[in-house]
N, C-alpha and C. Protein backbone atom coordinates (compact mmCIF):
# COMPACT_ATOMS: atom_id res chain seq x y z
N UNK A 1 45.61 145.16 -19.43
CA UNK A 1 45.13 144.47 -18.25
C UNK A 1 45.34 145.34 -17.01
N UNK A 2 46.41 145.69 -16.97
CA UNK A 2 46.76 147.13 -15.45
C UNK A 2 45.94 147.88 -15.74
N UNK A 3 45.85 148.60 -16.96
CA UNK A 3 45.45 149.74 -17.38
C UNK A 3 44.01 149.65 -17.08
N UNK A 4 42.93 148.34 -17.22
CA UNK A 4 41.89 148.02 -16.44
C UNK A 4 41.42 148.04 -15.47
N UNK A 5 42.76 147.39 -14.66
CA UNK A 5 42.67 147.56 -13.21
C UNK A 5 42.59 148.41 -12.96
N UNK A 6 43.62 149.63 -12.81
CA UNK A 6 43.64 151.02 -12.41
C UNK A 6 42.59 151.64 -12.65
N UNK A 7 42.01 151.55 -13.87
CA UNK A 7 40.52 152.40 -14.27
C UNK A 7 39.52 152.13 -13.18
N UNK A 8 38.95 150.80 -12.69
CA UNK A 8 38.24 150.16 -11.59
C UNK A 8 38.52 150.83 -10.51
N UNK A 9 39.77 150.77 -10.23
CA UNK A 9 40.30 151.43 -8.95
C UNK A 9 40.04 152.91 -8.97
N UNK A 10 40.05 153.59 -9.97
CA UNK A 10 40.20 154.95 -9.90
C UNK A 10 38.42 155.09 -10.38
N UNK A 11 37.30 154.86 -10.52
CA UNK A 11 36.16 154.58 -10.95
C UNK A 11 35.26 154.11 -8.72
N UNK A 12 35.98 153.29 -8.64
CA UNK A 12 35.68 153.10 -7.51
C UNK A 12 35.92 154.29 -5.85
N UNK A 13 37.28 154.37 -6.48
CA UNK A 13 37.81 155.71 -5.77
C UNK A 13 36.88 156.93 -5.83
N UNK A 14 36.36 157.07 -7.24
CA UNK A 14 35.65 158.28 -7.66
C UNK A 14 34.34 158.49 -6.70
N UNK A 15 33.64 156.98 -6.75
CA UNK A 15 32.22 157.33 -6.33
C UNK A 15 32.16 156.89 -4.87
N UNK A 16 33.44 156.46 -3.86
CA UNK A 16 33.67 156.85 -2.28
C UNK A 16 34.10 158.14 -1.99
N UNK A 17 34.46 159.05 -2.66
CA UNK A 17 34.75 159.88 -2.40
C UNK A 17 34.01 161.29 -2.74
N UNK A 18 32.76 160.86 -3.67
CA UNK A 18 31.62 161.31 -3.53
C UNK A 18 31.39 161.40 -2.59
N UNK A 19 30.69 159.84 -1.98
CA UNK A 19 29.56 159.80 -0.76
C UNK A 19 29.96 160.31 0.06
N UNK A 20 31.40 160.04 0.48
CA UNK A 20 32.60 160.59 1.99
C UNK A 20 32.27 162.01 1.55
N UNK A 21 32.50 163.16 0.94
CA UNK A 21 32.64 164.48 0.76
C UNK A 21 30.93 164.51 1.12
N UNK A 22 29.72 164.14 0.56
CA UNK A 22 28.53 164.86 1.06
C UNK A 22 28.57 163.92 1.74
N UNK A 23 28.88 163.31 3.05
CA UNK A 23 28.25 163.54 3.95
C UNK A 23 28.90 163.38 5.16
N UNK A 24 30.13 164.35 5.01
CA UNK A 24 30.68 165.22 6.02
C UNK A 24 29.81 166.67 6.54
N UNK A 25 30.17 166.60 7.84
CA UNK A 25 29.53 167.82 8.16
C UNK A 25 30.09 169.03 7.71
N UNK A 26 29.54 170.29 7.60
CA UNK A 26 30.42 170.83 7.31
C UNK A 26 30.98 171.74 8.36
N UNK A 27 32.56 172.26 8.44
CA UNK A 27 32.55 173.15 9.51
C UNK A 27 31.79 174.46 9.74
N UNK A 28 31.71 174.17 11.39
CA UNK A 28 30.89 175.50 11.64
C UNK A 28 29.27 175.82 10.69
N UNK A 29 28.83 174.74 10.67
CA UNK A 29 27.74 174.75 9.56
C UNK A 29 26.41 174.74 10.60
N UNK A 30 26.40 175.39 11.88
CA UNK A 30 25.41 175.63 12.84
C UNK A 30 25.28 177.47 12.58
N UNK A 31 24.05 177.66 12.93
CA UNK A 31 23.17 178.77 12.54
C UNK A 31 24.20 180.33 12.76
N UNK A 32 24.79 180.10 14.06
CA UNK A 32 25.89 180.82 14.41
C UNK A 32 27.03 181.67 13.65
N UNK A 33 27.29 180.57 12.38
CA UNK A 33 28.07 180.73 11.67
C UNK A 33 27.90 181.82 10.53
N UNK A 34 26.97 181.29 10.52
CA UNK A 34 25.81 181.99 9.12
C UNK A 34 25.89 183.44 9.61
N UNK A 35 26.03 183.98 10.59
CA UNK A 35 26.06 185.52 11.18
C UNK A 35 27.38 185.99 11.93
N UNK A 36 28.23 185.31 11.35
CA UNK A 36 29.65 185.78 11.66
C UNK A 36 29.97 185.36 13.05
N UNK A 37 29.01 183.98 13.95
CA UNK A 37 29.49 184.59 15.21
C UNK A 37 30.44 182.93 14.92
N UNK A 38 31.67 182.64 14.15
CA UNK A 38 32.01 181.13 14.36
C UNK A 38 33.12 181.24 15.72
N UNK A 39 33.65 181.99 16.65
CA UNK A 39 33.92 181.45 17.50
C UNK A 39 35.53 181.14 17.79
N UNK A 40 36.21 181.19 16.58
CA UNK A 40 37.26 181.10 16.20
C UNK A 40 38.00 182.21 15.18
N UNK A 41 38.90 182.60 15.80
CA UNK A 41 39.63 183.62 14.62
C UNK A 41 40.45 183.08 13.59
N UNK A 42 40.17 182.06 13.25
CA UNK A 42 41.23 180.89 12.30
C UNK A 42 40.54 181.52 10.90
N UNK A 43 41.74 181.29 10.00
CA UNK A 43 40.81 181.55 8.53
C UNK A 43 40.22 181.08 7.86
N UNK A 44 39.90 179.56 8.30
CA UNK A 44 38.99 178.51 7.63
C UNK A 44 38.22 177.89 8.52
N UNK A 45 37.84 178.65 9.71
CA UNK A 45 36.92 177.99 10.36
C UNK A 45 38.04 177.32 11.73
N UNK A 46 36.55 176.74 12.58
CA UNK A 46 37.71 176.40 13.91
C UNK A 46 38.08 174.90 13.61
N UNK A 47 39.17 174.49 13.82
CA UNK A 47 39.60 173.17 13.65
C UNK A 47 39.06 172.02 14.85
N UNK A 48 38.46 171.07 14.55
CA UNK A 48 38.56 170.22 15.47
C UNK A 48 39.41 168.82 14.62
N UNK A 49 39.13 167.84 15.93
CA UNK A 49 39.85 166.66 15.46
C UNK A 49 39.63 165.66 14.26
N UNK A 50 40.36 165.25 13.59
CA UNK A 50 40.37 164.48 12.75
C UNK A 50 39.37 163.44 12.64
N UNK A 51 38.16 163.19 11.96
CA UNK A 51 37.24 161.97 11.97
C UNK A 51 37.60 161.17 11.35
N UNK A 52 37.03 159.96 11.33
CA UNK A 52 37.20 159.18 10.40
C UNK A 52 36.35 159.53 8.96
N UNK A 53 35.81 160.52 8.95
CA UNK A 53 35.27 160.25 7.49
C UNK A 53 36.44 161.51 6.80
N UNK A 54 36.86 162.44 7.74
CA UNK A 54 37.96 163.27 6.95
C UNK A 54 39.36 162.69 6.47
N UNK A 55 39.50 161.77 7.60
CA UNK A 55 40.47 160.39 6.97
C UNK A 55 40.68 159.75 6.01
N UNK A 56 39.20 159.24 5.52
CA UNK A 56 38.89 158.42 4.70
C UNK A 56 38.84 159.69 3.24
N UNK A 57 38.21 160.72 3.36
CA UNK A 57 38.53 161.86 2.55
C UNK A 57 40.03 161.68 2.03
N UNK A 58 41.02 162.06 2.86
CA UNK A 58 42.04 162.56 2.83
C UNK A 58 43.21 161.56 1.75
N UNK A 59 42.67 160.23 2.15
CA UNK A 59 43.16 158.71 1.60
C UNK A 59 42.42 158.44 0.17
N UNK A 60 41.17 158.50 0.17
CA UNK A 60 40.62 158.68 -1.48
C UNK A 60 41.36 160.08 -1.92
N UNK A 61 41.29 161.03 -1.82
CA UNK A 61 42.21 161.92 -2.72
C UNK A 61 43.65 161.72 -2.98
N UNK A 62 44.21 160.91 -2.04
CA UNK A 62 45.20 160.93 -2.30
C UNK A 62 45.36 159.52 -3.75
N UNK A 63 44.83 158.40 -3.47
CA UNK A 63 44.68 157.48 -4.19
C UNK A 63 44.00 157.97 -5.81
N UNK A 64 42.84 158.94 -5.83
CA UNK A 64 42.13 159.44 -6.21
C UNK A 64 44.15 160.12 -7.95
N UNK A 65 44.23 161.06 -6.95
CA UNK A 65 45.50 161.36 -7.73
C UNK A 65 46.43 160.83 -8.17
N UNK A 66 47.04 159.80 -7.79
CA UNK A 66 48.20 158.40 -7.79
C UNK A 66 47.55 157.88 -9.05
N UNK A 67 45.98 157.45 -9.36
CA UNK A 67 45.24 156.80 -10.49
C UNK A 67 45.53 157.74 -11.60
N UNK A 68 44.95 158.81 -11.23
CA UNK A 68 45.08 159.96 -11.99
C UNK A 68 46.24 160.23 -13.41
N UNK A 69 47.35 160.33 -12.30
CA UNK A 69 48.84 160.42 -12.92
C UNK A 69 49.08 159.01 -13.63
N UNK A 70 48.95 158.20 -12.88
CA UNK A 70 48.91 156.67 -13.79
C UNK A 70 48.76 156.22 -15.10
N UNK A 71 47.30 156.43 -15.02
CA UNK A 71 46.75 156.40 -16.21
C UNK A 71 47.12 157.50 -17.28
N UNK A 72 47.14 158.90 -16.49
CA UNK A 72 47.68 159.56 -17.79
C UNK A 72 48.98 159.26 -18.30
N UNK A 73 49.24 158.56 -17.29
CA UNK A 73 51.21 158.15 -18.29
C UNK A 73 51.01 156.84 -19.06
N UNK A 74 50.41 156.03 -18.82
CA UNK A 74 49.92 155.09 -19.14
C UNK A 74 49.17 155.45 -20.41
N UNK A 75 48.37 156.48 -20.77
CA UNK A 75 47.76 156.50 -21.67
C UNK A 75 48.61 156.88 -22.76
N UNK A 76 49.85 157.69 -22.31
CA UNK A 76 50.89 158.25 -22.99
C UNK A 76 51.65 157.58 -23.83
N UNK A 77 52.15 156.34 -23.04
CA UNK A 77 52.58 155.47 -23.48
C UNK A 77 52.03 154.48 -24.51
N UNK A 78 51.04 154.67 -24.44
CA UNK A 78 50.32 153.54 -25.12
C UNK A 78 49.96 154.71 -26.83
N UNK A 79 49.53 155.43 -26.70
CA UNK A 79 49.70 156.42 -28.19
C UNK A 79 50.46 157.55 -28.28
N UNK A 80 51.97 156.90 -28.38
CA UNK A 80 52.82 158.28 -28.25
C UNK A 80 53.16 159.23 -29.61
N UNK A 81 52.07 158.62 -30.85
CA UNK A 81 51.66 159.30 -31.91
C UNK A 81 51.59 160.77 -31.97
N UNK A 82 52.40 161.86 -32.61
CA UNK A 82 51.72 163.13 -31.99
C UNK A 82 50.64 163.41 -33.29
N UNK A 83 50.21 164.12 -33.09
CA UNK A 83 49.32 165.27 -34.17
C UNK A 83 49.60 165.07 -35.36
N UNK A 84 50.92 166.22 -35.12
CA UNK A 84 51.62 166.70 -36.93
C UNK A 84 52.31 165.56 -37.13
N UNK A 85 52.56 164.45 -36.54
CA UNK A 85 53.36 163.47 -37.00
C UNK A 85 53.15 162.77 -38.50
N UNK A 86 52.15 163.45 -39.71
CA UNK A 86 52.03 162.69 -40.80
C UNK A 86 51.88 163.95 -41.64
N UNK A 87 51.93 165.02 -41.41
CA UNK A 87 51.71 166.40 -41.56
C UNK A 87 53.51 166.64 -42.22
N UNK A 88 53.85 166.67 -43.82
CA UNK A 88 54.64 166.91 -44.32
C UNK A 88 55.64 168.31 -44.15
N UNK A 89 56.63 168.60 -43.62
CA UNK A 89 57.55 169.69 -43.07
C UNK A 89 58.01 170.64 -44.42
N UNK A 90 57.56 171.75 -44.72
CA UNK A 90 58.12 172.47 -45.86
C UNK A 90 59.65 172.78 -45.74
N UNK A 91 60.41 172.48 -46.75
CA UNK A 91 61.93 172.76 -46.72
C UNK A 91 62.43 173.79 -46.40
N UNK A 92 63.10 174.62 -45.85
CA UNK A 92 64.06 175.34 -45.11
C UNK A 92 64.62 176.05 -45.86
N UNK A 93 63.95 177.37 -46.17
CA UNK A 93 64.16 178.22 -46.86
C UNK A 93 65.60 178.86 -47.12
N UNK A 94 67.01 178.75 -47.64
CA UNK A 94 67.95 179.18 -47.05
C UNK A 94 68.28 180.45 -48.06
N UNK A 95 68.72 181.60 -48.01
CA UNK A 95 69.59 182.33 -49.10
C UNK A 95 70.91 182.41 -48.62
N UNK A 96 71.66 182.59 -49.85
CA UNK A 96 72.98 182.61 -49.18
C UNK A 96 73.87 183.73 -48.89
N UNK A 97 74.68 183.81 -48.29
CA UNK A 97 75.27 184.44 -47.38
C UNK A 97 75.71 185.95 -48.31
N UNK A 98 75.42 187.19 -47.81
CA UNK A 98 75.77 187.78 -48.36
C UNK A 98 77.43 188.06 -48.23
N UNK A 99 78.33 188.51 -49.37
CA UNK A 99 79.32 188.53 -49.57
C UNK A 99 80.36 189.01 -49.11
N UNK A 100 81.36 189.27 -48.66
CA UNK A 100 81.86 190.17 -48.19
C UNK A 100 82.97 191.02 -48.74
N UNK A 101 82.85 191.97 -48.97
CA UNK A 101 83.73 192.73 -49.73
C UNK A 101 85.31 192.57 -49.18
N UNK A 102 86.28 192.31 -50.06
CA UNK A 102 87.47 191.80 -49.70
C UNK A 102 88.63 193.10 -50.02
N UNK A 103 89.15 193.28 -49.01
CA UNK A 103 90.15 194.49 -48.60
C UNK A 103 91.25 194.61 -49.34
């Protein structure tokens, strides 16, 4: 029943954070840019202020990941079966100790 929920949530998360990512502007995405002239010596472009749609970005990824980790522990839990777990172990080859010559 969680494990439902969370899927919804993280399903819902998925496709706002689509739409929010295209259709942000992008920085420095005026003609200017395109020919080296952006204006700023920063290494990712010039920063301006925080919008609300980079907000809203910033809050789906974060939620986006929280689901993420969730469910994969959640999924963990739920078949903690491994692989080789029915996969028979060959016995343990031992020889014995060689001897030691006594003084």
């Amino acid at each position: 029943m969680f494990t439902a929920f969370i899927t919804v949530v993280h399903v819902l998360v998925c496709s706002v954070l689509i739409l929010v990512v295209l259709l942000q502007h992008g920085k420095s995405a005026d003609i200017a840019a395109t020919f080296g002239g952006a204006g700023s010596q920063t290494a990712f472009g010039p920063r301006g202020t925080a919008t609300l749609l980079s907000k809203v970005t910033t809050w789906c990824a974060v939620i986006f990941m929280l689901t993420s980790i969730s469910l994969t522990i959640f999924a963990n839990k739920k078949h903690s079966n491994s692989v080789m777990q029915n996969v028979p172990s060959a016995p343990a080859q031992t020889s014995p100790a060689p001897s030691q010559p006594q003084k």
